[in-house]
N, C-alpha and C. Protein backbone atom coordinates (compact mmCIF):
# COMPACT_ATOMS: atom_id res chain seq x y z
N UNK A 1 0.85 -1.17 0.00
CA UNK A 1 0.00 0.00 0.00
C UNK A 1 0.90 1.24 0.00
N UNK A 2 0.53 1.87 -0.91
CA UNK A 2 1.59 3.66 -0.93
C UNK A 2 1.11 4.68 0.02
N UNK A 3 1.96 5.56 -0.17
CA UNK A 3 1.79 6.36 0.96
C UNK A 3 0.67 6.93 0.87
N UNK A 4 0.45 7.44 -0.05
CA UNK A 4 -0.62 8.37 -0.63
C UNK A 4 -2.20 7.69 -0.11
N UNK A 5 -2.28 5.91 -0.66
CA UNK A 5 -3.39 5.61 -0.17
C UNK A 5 -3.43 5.25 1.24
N UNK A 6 -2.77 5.02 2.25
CA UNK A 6 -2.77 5.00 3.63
C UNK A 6 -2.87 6.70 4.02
N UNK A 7 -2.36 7.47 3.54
CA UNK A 7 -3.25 9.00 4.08
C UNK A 7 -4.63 9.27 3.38
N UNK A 8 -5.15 8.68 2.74
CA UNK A 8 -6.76 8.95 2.59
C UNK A 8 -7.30 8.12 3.42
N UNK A 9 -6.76 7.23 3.91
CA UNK A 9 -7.47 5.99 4.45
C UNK A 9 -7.56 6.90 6.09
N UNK A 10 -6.41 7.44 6.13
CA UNK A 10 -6.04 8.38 7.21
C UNK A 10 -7.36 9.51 7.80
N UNK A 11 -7.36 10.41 6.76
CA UNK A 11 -8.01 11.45 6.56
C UNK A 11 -9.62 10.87 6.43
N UNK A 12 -10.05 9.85 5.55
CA UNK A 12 -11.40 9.01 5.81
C UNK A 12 -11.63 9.05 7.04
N UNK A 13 -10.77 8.02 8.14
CA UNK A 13 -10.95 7.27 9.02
C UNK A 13 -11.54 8.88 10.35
N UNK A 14 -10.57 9.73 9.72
CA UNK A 14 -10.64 11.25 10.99
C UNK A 14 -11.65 12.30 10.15
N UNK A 15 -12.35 12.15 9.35
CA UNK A 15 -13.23 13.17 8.80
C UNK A 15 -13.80 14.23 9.70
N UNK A 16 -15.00 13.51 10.39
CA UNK A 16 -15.67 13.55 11.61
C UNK A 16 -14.64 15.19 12.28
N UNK A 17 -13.23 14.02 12.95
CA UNK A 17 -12.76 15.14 13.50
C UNK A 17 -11.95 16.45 13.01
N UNK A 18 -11.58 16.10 11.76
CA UNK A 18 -11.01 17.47 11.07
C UNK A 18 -12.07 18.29 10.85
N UNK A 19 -13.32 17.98 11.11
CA UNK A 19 -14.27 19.06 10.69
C UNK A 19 -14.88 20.18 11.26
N UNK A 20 -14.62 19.45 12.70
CA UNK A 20 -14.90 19.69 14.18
C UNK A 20 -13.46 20.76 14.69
N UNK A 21 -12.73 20.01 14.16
CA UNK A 21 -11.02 20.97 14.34
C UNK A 21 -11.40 22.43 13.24
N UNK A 22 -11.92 22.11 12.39
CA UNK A 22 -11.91 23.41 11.27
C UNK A 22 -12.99 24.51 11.63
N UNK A 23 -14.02 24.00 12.55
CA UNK A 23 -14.77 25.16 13.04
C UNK A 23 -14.26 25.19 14.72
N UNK A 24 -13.49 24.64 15.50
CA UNK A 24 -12.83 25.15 16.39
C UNK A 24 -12.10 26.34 15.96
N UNK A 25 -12.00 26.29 14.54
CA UNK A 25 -10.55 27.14 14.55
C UNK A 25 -10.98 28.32 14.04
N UNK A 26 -12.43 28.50 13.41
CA UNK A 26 -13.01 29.56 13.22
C UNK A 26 -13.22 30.31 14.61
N UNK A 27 -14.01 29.30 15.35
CA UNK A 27 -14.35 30.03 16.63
C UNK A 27 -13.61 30.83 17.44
N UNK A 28 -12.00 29.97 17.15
CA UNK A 28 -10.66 30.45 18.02
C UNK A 28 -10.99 31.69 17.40
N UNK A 29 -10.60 32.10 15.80
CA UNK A 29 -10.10 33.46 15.48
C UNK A 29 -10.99 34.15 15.82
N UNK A 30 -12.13 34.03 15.73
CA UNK A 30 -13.55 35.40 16.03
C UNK A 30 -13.28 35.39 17.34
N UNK A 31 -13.48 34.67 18.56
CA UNK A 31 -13.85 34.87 19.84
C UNK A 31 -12.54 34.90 20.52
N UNK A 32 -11.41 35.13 19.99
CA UNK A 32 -10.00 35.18 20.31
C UNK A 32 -9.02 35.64 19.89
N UNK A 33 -8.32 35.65 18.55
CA UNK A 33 -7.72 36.31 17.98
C UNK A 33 -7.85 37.40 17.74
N UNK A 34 -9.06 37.84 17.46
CA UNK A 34 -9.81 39.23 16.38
C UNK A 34 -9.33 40.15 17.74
N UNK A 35 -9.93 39.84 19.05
CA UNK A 35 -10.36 40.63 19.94
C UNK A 35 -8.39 41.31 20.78
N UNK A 36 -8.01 40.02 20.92
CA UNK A 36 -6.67 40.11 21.22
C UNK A 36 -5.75 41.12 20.20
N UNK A 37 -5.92 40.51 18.99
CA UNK A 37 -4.55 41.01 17.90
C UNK A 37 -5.64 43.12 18.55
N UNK A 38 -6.62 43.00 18.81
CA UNK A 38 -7.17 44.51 18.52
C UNK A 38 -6.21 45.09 19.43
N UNK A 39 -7.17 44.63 20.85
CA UNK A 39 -6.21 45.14 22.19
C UNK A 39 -4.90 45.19 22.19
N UNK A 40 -4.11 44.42 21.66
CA UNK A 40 -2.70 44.19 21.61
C UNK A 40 -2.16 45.78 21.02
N UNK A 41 -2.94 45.87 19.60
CA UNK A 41 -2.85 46.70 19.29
C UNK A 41 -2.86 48.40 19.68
N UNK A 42 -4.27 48.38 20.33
CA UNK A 42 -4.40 49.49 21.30
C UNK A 42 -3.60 49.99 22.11
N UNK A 43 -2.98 48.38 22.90
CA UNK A 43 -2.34 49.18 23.98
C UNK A 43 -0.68 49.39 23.32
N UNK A 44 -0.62 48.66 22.28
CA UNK A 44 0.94 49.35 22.06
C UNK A 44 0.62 50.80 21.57
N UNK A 45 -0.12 51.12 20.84
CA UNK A 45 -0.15 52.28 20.30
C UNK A 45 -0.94 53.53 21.62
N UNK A 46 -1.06 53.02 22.80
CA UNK A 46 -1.45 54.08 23.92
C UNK A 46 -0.07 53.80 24.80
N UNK A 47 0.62 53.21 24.56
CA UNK A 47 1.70 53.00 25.68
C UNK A 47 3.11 54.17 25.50
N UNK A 48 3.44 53.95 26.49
CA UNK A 48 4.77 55.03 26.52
C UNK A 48 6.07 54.59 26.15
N UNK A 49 7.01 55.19 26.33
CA UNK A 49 8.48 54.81 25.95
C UNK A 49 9.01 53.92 27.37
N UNK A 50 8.77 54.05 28.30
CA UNK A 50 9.28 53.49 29.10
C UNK A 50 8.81 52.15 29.15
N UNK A 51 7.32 52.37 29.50
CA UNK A 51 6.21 51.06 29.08
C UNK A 51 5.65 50.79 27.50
N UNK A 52 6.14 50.29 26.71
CA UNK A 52 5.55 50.21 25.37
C UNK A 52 3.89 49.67 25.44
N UNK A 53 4.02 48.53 25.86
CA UNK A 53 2.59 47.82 26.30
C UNK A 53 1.44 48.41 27.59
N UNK A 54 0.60 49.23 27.08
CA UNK A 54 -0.39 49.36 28.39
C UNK A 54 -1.24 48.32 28.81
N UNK A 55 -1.01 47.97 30.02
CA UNK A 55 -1.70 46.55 30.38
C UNK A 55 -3.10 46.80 30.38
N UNK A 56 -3.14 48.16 31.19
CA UNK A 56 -4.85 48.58 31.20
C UNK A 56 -5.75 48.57 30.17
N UNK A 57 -5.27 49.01 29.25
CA UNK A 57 -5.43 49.43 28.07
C UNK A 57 -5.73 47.87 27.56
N UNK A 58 -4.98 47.09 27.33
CA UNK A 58 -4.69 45.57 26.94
C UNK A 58 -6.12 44.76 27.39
N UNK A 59 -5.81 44.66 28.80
CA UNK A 59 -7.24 43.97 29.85
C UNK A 59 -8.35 44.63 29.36
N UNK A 60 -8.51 45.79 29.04
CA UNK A 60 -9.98 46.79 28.94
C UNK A 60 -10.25 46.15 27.33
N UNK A 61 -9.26 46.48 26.39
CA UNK A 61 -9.85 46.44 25.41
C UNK A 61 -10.32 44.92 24.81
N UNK A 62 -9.59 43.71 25.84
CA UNK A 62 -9.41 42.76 25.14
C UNK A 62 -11.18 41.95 26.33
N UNK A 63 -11.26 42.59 27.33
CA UNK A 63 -12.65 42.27 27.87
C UNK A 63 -13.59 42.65 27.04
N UNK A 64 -13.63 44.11 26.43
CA UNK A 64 -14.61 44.21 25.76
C UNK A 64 -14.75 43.48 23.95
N UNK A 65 -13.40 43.14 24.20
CA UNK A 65 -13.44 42.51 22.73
C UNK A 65 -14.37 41.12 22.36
N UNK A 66 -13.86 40.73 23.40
CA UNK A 66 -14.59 39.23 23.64
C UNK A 66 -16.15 39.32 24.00
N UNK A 67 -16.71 40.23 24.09
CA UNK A 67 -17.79 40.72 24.45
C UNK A 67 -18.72 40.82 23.20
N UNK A 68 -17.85 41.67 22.25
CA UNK A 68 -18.59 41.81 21.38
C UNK A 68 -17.34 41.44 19.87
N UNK A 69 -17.22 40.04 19.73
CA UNK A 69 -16.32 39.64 18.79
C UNK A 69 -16.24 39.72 17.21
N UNK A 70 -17.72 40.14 17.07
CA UNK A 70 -17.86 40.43 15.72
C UNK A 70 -17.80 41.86 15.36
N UNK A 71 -17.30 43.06 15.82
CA UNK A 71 -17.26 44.04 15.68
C UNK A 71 -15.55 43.90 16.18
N UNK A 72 -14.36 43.48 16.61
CA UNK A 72 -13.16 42.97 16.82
C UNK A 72 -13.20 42.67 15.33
N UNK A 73 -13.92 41.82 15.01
CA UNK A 73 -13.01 40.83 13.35
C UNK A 73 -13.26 41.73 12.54
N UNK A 74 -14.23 42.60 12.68
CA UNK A 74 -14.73 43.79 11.25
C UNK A 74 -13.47 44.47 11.60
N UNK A 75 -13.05 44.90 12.68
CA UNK A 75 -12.30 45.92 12.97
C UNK A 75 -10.75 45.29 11.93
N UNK A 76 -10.73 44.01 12.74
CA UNK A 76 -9.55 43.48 11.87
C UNK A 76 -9.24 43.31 10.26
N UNK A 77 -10.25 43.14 9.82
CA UNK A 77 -10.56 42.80 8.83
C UNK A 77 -10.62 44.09 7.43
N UNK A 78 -11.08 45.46 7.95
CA UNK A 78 -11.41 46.06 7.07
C UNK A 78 -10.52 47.39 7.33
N UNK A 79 -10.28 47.42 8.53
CA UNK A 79 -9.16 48.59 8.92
C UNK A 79 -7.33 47.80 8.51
N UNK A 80 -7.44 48.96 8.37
CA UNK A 80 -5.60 48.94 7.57
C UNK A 80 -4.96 48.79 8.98
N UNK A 81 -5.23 49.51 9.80
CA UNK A 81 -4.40 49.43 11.03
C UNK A 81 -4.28 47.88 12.37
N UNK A 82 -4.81 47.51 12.25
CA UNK A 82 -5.64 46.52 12.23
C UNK A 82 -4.80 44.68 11.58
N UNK A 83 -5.23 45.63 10.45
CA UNK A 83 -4.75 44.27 9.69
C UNK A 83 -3.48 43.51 9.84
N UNK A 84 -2.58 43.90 9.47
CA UNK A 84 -1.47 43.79 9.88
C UNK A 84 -0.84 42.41 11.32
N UNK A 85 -1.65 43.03 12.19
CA UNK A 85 -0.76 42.09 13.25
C UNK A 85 -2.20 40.94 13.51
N UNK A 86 -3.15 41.36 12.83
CA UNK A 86 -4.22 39.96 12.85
C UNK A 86 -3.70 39.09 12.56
N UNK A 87 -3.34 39.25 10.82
CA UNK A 87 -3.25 38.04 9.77
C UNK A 87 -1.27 37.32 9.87
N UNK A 88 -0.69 38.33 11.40
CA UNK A 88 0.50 38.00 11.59
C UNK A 88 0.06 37.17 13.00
N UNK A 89 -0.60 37.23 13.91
CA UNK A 89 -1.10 36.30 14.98
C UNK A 89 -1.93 35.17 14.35
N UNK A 90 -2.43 35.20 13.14
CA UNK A 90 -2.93 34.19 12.47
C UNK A 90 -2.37 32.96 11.92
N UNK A 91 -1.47 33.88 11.03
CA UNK A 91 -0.52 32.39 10.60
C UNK A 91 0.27 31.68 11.51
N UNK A 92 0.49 32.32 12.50
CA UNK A 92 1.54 31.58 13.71
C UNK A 92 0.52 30.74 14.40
N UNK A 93 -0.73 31.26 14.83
CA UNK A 93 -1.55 30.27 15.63
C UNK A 93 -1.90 29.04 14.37
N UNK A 94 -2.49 29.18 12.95
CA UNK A 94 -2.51 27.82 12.23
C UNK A 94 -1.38 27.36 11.80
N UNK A 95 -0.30 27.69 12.06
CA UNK A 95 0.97 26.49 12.09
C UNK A 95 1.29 26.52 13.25
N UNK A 96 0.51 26.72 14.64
CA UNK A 96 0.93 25.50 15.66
C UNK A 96 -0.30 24.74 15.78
N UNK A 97 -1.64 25.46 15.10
CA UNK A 97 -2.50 24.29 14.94
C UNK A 97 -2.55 23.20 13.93
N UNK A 98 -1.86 23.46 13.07
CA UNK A 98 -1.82 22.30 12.12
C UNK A 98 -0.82 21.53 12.14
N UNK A 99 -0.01 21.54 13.57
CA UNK A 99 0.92 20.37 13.51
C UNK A 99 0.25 19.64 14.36
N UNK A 100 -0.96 20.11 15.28
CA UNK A 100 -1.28 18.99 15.98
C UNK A 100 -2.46 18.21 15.23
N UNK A 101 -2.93 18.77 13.77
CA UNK A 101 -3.67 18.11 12.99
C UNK A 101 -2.83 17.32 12.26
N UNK A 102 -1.80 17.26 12.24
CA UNK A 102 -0.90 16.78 11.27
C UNK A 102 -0.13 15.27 12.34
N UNK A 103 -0.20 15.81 13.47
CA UNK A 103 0.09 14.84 14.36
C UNK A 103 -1.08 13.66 14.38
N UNK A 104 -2.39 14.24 14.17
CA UNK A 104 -3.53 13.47 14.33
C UNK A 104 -3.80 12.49 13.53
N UNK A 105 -3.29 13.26 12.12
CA UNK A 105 -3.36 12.10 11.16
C UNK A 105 -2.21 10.88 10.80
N UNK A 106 -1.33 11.58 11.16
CA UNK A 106 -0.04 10.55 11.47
C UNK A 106 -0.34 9.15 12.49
N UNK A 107 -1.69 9.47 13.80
CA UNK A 107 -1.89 8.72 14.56
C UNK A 107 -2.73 8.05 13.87
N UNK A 108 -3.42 8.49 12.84
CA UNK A 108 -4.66 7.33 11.98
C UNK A 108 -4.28 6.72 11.14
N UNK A 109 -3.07 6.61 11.10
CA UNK A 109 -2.50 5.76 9.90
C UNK A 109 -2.81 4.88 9.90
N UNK A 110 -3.53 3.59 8.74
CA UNK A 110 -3.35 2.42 9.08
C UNK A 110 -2.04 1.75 9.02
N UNK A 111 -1.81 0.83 10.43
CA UNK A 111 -0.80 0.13 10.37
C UNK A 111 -0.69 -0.65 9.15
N UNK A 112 -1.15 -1.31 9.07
CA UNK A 112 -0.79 -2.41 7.98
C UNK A 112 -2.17 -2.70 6.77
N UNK A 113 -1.79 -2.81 5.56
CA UNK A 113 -2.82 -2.70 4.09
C UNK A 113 -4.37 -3.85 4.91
N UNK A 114 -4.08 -4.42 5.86
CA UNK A 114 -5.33 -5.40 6.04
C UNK A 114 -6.44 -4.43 7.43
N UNK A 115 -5.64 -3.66 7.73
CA UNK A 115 -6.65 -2.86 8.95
C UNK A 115 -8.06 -2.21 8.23
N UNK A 116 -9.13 -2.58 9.40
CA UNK A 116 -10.31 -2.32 8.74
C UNK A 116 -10.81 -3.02 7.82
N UNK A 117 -10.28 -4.22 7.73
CA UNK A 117 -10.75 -4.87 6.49
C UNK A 117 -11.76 -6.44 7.25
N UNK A 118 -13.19 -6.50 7.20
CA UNK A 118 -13.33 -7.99 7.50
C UNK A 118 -12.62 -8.90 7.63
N UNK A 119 -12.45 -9.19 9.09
CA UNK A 119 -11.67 -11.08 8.51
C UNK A 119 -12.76 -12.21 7.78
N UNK A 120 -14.05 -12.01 8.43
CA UNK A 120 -14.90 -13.11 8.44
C UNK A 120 -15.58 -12.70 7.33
N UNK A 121 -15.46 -12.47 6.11
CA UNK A 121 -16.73 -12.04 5.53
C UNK A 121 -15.99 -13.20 3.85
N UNK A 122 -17.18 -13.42 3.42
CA UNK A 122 -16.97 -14.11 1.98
C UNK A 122 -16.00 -13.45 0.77
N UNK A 123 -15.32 -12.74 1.64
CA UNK A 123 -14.72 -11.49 0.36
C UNK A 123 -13.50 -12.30 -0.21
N UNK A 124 -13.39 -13.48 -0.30
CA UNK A 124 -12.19 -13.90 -0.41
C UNK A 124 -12.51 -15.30 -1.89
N UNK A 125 -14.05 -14.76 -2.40
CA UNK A 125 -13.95 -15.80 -3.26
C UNK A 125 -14.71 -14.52 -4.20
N UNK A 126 -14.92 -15.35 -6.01
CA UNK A 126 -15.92 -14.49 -6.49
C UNK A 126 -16.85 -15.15 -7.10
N UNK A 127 -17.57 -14.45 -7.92
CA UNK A 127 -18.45 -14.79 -8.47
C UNK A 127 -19.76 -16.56 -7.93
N UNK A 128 -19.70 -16.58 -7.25
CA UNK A 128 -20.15 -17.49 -6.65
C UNK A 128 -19.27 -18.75 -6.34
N UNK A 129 -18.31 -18.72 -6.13
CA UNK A 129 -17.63 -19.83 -5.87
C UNK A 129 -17.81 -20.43 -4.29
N UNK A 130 -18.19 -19.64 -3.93
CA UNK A 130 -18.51 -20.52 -2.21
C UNK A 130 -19.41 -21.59 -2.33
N UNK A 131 -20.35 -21.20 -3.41
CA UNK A 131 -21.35 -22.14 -2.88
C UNK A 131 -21.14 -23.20 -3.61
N UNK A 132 -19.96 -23.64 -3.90
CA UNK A 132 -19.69 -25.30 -4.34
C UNK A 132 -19.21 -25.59 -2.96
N UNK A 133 -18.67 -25.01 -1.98
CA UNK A 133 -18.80 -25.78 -1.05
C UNK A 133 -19.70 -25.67 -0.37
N UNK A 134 -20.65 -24.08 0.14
CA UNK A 134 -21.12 -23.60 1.14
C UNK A 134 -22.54 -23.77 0.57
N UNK A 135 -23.39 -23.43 1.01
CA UNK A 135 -25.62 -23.29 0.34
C UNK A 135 -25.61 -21.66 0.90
N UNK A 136 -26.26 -21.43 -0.42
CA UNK A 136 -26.80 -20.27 0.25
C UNK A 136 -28.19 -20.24 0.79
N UNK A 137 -28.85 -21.49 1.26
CA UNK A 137 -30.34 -21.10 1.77
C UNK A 137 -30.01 -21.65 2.89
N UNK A 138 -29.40 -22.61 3.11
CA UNK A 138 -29.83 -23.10 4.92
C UNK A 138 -28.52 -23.86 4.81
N UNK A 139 -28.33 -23.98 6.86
CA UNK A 139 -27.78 -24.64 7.48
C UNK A 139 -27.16 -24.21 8.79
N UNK A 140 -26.04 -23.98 8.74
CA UNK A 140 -25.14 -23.88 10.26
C UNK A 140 -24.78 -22.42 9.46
N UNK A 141 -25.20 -21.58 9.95
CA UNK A 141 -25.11 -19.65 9.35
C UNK A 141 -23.85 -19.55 9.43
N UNK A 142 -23.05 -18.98 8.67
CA UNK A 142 -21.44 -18.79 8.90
C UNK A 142 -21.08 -16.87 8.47
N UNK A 143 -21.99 -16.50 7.53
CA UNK A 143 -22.29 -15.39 7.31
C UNK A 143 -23.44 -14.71 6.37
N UNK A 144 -24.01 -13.59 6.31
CA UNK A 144 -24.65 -13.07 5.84
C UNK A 144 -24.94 -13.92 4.08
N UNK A 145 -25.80 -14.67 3.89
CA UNK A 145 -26.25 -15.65 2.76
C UNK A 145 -25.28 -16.36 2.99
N UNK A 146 -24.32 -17.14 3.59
CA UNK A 146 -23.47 -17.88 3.79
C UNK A 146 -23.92 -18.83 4.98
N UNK A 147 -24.14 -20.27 4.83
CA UNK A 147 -24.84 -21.39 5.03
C UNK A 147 -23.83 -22.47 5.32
N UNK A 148 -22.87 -23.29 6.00
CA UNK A 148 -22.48 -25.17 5.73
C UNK A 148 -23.32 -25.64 5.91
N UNK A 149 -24.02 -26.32 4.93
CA UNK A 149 -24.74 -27.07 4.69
C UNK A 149 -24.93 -28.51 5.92
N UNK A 150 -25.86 -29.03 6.36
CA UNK A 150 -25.49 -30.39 7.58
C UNK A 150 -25.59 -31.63 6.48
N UNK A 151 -26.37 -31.28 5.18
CA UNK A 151 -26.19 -32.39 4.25
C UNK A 151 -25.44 -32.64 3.57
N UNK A 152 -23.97 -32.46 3.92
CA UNK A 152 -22.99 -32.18 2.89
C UNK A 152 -22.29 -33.46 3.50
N UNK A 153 -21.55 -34.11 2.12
CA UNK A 153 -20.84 -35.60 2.56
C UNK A 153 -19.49 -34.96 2.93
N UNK A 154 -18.79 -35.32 3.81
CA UNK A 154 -17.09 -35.24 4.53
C UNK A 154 -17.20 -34.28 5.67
N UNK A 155 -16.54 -33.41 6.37
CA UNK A 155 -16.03 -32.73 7.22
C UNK A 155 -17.36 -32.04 6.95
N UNK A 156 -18.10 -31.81 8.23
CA UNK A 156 -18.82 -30.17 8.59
C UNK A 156 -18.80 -29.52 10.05
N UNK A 157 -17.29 -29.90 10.67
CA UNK A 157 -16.74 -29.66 11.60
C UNK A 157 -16.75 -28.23 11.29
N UNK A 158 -17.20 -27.15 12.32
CA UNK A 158 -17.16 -25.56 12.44
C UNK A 158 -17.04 -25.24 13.70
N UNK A 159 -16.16 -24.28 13.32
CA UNK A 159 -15.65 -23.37 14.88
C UNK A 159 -16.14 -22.42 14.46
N UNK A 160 -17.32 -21.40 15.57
CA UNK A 160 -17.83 -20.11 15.46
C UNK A 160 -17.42 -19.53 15.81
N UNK A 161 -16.39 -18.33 15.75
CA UNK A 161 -15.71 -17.11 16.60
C UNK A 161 -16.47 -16.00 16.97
N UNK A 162 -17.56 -15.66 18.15
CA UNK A 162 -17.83 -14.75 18.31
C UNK A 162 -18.24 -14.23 19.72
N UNK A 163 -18.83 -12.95 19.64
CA UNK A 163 -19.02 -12.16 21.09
C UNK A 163 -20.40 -12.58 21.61
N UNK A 164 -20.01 -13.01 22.84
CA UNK A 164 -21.53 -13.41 23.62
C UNK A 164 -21.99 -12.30 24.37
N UNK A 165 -22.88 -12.20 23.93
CA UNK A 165 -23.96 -10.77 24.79
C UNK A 165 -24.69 -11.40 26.02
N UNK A 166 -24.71 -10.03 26.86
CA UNK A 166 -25.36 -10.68 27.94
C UNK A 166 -25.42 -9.21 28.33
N UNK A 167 -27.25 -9.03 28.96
CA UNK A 167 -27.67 -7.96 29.04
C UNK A 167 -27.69 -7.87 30.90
């Protein structure tokens, strides 16, 4: 199996959660980034030479940011002043988030070309070839239309491998 098809098998297997990761990461920037990169902003540009960063300034603007986050991302988004250290707190936060997506899928790898694959299932003959040995209407059930027959002449010795329920 190549590389290529063990990372779809990858990315299949984690759909679900990359999707769930991709609107985390919306949520991060609106209800977090937008509001922060603002304040950040504010308070360098109210701060002094001695103090570059006003903390007050920082805490105030970044409480009310989170408050009201969609007026933060407009701010980011359409102001020149603004822009700048958003889309620079941006790319740094999705490349440390995408190594732990990248880590994730590295963990879904299938080990080996047979993972996920039925052991027990008829997939191992075609076109009807089971049923020169096996019936497909009745007998000792072995799988889904899959039958050993009890009228069959020689061996109909069967071992059943399975999970016993108990409620």
């Amino acid at each position: 199996m190549n590389f290529f098809n063990r990372l779809k098998r990858a990315v299949i297997k984690i759909k679900g959660k990359l999707i769930v990761s991709a609107i985390l990461v919306l949520v991060i920037i609106v209800w977090a980034i937008a509001p922060f990169s603002v304040a950040l902003k504010d308070a360098m540009t109210s701060g002094t030479e001695k103090n570059p960063c006003n903390w007050e300034v920082l805490l105030e603007e970044l409480g009310m940011g989170i408050v009201s986050p969609l007026s933060q991302l407009k701010k980011c988004v359409f102001e020149k002043t603004y822009r700048g250290g958003f889309f620079f707190v941006i790319r740094y936060f999705l490349m440390f988030y995408g190594l732990f997506v990248l880590v994730g899928i590295a963990k879904a790898f299938p080990k080996h070309e047979y993972e996920d694959i039925e052991n027990g299932s008829s997939d191992w003959c075609e076109n009807g070839e089971q049923y020169r040995v096996l019936s497909r209407n009745k007998g000792i059930v072995l799988a889904e239309k899959n039958y050993l027959p009890v009228d069959k002449r020689g061996n109909v010795n069967v071992l059943i491998v399975r999970r016993f329920w108990c409620w």
